[in-house]
Each structure stands twice: as structure tokens, then as C-alpha cells.
Protein backbone atom coordinates (compact mmCIF):
# COMPACT_ATOMS: atom_id res chain seq x y z
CA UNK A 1 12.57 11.36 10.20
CA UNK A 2 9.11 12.58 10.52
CA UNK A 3 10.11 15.66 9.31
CA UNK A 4 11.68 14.20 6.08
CA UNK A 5 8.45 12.02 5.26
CA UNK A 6 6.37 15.11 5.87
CA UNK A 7 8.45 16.12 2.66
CA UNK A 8 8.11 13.57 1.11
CA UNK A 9 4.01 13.70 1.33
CA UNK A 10 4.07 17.42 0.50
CA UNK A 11 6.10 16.73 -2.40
CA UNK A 12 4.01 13.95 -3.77
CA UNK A 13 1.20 16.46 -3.18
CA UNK A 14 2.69 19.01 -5.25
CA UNK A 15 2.86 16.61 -8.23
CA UNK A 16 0.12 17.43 -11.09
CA UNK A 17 -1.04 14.04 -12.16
CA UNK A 18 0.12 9.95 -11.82
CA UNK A 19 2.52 9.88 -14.11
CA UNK A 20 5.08 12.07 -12.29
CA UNK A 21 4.07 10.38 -8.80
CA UNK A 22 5.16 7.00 -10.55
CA UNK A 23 8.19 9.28 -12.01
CA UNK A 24 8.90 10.27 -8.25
CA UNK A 25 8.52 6.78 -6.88
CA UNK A 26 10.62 5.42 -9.58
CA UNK A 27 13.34 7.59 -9.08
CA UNK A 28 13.20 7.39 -5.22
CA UNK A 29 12.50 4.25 -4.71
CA UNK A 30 14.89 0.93 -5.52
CA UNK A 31 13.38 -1.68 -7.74
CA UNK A 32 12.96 -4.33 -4.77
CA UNK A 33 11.08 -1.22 -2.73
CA UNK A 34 8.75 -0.74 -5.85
CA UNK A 35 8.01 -4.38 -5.77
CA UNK A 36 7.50 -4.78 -2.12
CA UNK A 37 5.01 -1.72 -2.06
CA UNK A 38 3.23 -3.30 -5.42
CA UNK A 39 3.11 -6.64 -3.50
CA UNK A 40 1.62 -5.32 0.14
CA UNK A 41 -0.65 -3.24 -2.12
CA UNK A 42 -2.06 -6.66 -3.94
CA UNK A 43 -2.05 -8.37 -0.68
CA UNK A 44 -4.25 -5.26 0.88
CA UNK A 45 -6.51 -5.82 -1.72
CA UNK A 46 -7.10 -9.35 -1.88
CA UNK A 47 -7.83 -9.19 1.78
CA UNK A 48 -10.21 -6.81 1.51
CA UNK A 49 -11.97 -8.83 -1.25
CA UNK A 50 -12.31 -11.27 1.65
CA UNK A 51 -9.49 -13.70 0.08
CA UNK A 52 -8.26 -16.16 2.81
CA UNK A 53 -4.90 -15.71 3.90
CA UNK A 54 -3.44 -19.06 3.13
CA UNK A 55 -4.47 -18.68 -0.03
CA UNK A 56 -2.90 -15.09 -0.37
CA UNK A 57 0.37 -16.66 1.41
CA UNK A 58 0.46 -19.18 -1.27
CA UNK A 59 -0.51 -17.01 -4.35
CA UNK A 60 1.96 -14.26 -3.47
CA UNK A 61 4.79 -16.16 -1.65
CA UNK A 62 4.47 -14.08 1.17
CA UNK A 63 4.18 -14.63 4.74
CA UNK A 64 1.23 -14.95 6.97
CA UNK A 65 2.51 -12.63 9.48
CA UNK A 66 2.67 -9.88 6.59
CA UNK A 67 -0.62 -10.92 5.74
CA UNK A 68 -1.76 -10.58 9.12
CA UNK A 69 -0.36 -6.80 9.77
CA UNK A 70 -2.51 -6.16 6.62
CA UNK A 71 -5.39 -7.54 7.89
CA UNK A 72 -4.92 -5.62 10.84
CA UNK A 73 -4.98 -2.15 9.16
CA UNK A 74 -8.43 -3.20 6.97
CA UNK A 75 -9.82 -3.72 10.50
CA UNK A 76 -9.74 -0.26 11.47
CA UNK A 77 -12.87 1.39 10.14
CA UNK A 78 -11.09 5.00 9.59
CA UNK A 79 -8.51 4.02 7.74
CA UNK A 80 -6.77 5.39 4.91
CA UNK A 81 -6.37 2.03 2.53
CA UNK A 82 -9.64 0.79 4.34
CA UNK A 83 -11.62 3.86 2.73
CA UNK A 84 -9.71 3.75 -0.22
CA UNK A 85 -10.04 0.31 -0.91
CA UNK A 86 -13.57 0.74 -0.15
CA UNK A 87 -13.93 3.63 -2.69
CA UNK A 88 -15.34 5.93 -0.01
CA UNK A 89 -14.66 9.40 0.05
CA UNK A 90 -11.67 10.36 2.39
């Protein structure tokens, strides 16, 4: 599997701008995977903008122990969606 998401990545790479990443995700992706990537992507950054996680719980009907995996992954300093939420250069 590693292999195929290596792909994946090198494909999304390859693309020339956002509209035919969000062509590619589209067309790989079900509608209930789009959402659930939108949502953990709203609940990344409401975390980050120090938003308390009952309150993210309750505004996006999710649960705390996805909330808590997120917060997890903002508290490593390198990375990826820390630095990009950050708007530091990766």
C-alpha cells in the first residue's frame, strides 16, 4: 500500500494547478471521503486557532477522540499541517 500512496502523491504532484487536484480528489474520492477530509481539515484548523474542543465537538458533531488525534498532530512542532497551518515555509 505504501507503494500505491507514493502514486498517489507523485500524481497529485504532477498536477499543474488546484483545480485539477480538486478534479483528482473528486474523481477518486467518494462524496462521504470528501466530506470527512473537509471536516478533519476544519477541525485541524479550529484547533490550531486555539478553539476548545468541546466546543469543536459540538460545532462539528464530531467526536472528542477525533478531536484529540488532531490535537495530537498540531503538537508536533515539524509537522506538515502544523507548518502549514502556521503559514511557515515547509
Amino acid at each position: 500500500m505504501d507503494n500505491s500512496l507514493k502514486e498517489i502523491c507523485n500524481s497529485v504532484n504532477q498536477l499543474p494547478g488546484v483545480e485539477q487536484i480538486e478534479a483528482f480528489f473528486k474523481e477518486i474520492l467518494s462524496e462521504k471521503e470528501l466530506e470527512d477530509i473537509q471536516l478533519r481539515w476544519e477541525l485541524m484548523k479550529k484547533l490550531k486557532e486555539g478553539e476548545s474542543q468541546r466546543n469543536i465537538a459540538k460545532e462539528l458533531h464530531v467526536s472528542l477522540c477525533k478531536i484529540t488525534r488532531g490535537a495530537k498532530i498540531l503538537k508536533q512542532p515539524d509537522g506538515i499541517i502544523n507548518k502549514i497551518l502556521s503559514n511557515e515555509k515547509i
